[in-house]
C-alpha atoms as a PDB file:
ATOM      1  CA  UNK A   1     103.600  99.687 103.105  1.00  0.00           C
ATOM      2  CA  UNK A   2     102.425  99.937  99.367  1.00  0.00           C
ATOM      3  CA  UNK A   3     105.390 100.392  97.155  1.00  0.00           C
ATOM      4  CA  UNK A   4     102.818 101.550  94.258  1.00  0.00           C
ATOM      5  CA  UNK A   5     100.848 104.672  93.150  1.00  0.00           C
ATOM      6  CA  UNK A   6      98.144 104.217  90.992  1.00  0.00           C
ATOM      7  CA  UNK A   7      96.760 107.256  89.496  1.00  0.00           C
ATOM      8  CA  UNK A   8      93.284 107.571  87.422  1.00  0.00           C
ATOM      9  CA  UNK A   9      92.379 110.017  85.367  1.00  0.00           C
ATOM     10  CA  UNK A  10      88.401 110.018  84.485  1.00  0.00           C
ATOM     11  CA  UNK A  11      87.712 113.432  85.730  1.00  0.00           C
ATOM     12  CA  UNK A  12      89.997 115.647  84.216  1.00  0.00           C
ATOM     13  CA  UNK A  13      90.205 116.486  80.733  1.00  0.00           C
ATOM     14  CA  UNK A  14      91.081 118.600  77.937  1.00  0.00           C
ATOM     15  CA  UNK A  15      88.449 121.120  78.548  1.00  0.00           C
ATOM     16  CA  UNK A  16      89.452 121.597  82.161  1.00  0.00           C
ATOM     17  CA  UNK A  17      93.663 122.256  81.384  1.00  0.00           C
ATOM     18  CA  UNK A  18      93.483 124.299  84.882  1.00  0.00           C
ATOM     19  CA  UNK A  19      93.465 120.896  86.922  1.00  0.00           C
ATOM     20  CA  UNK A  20      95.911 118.753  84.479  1.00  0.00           C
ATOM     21  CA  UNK A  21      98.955 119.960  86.188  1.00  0.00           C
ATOM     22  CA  UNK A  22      98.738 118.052  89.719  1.00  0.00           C
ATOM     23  CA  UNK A  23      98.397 114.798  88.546  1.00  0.00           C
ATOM     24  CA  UNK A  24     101.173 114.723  86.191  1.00  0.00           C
ATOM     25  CA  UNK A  25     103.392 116.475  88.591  1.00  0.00           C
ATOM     26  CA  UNK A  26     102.277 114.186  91.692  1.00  0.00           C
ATOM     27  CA  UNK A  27     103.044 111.035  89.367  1.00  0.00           C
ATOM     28  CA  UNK A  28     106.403 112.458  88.402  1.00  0.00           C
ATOM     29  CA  UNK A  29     107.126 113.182  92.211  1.00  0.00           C
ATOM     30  CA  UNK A  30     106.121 109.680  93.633  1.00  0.00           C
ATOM     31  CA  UNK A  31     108.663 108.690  90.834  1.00  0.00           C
ATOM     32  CA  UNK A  32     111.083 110.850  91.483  1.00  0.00           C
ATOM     33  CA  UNK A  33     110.822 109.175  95.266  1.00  0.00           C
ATOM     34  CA  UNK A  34     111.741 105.559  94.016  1.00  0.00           C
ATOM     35  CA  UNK A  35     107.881 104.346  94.086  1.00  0.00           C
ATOM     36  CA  UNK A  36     106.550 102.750  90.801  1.00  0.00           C
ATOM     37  CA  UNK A  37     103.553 104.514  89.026  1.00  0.00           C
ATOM     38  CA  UNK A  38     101.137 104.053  86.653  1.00  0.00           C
ATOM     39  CA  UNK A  39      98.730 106.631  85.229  1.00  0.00           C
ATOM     40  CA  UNK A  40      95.604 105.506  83.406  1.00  0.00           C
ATOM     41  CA  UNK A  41      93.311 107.786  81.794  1.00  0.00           C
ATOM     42  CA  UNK A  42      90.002 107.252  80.754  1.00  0.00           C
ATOM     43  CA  UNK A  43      86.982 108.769  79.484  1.00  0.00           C
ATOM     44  CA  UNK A  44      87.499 112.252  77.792  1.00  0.00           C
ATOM     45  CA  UNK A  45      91.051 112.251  79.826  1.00  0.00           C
ATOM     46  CA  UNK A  46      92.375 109.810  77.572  1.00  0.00           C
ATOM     47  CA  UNK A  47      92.134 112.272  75.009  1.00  0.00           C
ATOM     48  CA  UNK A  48      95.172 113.649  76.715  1.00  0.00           C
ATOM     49  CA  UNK A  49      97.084 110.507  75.313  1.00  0.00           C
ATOM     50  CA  UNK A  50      96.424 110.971  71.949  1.00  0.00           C
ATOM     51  CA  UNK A  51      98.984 112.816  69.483  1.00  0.00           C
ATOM     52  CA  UNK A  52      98.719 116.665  69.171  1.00  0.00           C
ATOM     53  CA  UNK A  53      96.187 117.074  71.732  1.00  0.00           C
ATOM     54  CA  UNK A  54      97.935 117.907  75.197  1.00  0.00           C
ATOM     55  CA  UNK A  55     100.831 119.255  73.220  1.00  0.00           C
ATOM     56  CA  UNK A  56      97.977 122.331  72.586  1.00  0.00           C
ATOM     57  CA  UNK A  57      96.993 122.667  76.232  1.00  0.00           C
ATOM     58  CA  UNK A  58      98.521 125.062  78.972  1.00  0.00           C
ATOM     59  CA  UNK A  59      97.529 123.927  82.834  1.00  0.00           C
ATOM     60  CA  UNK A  60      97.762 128.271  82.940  1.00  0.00           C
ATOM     61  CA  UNK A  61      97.572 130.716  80.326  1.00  0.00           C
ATOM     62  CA  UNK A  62     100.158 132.129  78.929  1.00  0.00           C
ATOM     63  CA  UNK A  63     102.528 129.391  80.209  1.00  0.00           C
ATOM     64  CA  UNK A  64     105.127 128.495  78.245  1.00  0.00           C
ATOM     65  CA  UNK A  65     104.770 124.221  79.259  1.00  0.00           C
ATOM     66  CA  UNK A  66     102.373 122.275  77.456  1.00  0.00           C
ATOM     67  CA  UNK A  67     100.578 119.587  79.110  1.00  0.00           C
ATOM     68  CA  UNK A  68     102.633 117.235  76.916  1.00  0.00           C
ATOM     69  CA  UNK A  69     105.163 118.548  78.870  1.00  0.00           C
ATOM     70  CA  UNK A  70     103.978 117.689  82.015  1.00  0.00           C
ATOM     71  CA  UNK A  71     103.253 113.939  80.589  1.00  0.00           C
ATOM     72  CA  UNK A  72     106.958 113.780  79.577  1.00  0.00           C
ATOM     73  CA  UNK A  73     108.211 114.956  82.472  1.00  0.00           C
ATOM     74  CA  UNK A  74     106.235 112.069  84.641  1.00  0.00           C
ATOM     75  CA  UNK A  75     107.665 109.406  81.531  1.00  0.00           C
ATOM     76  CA  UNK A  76     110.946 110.494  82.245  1.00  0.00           C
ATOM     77  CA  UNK A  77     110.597 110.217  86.048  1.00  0.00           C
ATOM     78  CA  UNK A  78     109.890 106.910  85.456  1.00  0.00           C
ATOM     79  CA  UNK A  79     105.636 106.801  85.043  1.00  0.00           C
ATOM     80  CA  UNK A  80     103.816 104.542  82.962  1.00  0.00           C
ATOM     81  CA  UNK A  81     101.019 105.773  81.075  1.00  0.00           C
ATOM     82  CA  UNK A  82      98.157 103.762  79.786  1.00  0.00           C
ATOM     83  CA  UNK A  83      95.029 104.607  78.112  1.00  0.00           C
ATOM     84  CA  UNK A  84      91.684 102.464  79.053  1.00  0.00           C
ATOM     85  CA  UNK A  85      90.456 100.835  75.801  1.00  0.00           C
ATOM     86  CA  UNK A  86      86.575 102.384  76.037  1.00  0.00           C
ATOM     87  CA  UNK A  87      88.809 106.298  75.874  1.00  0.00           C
ATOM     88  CA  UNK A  88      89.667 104.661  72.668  1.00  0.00           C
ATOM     89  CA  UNK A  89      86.105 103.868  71.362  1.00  0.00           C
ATOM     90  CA  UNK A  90      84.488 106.989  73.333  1.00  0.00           C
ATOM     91  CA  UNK A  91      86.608 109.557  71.135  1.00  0.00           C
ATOM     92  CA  UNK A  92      87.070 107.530  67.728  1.00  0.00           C
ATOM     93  CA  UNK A  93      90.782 107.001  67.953  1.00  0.00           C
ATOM     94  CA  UNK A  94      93.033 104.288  68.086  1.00  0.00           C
ATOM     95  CA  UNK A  95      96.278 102.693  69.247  1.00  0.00           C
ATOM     96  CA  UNK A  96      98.325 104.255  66.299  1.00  0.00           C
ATOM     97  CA  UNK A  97      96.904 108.172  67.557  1.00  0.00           C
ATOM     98  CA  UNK A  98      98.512 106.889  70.932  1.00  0.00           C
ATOM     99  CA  UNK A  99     101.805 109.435  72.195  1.00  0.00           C
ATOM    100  CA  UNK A 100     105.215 107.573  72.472  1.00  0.00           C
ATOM    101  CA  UNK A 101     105.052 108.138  76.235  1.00  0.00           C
ATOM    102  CA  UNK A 102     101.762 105.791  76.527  1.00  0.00           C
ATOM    103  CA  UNK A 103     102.750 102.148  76.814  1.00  0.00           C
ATOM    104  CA  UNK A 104      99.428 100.287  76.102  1.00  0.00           C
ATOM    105  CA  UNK A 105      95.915  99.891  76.309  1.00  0.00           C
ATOM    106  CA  UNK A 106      94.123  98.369  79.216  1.00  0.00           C
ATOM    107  CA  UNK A 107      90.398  97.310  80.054  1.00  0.00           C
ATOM    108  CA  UNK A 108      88.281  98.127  83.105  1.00  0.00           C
ATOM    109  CA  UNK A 109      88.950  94.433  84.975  1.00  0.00           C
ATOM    110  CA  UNK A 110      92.558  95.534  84.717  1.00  0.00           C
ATOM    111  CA  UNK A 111      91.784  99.436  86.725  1.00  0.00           C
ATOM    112  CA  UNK A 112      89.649  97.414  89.203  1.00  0.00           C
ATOM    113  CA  UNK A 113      93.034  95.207  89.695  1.00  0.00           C
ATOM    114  CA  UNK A 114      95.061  98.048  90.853  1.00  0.00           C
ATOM    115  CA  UNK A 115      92.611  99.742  93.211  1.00  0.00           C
ATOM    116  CA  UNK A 116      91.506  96.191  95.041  1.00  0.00           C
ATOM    117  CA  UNK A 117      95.220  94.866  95.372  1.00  0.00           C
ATOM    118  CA  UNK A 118      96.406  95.926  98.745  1.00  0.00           C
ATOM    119  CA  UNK A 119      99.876  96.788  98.024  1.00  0.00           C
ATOM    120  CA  UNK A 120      99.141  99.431  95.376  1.00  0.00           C
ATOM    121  CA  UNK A 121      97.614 103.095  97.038  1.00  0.00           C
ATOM    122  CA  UNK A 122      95.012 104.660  94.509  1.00  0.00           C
ATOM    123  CA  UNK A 123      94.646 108.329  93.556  1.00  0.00           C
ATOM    124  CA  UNK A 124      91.786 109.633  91.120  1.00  0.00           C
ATOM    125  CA  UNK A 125      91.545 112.890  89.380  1.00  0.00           C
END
């Protein structure tokens, strides 16, 4: 039995706040049930990683938790966040734009990694 969730974010982003809530709260579940997991975001999601930018977002209107708080909920479960490097280049910001809750930046060979090795199951939003 895999002992690891793997979660990708490529679909979701900051336009679409409605469907940022499952993901973070599924993460900080798995956690919250002793299995290690890793988020990585990608594309326009990894916007969601930089400063100021999910801290503006609301998963439903008028709700008074940010999507930042979501994220920091997951961290504090015990989730790793990661951003993949071409987020980075795609929306012109860097490593030092980066939230304290995101631990590094990673390259595609590294998502491919995850999803092939047997002992890691693989969500994607």
């Amino acid at each position: 039995m895999a002992n690891k969730l793997f979660i990708m974010l490529q679909n979701t982003s900051p336009s679409n706040p409605h469907a940022l809530g499952a993901p973070f709260f599924q993460a900080a579940a798995a956690a919250t049930m002793d299995y290690e997991v890793e988020v990585v975001l990608t594309a326009d999601a990894g916007l969601l990683m930089k400063k100021g930018v999910a801290e503006n977002l609301r998963v439903k209107e008028g709700s008074p938790k940010s999507v930042y708080d979501f994220i920091k909920d997951a961290y504090e479960a015990g989730v790793i966040f990661k951003v993949c490097t071409p987020a980075l280049e795609l929306n012109n910001f860097n490593k030092e734009d980066l939230i304290e809750e995101c631990s590094g930046v990673v390259g595609g060979a590294y998502v491919v990694e995850m999803v092939m090795d047997d002992n890691v199951k693989t969500l994607s939003y």
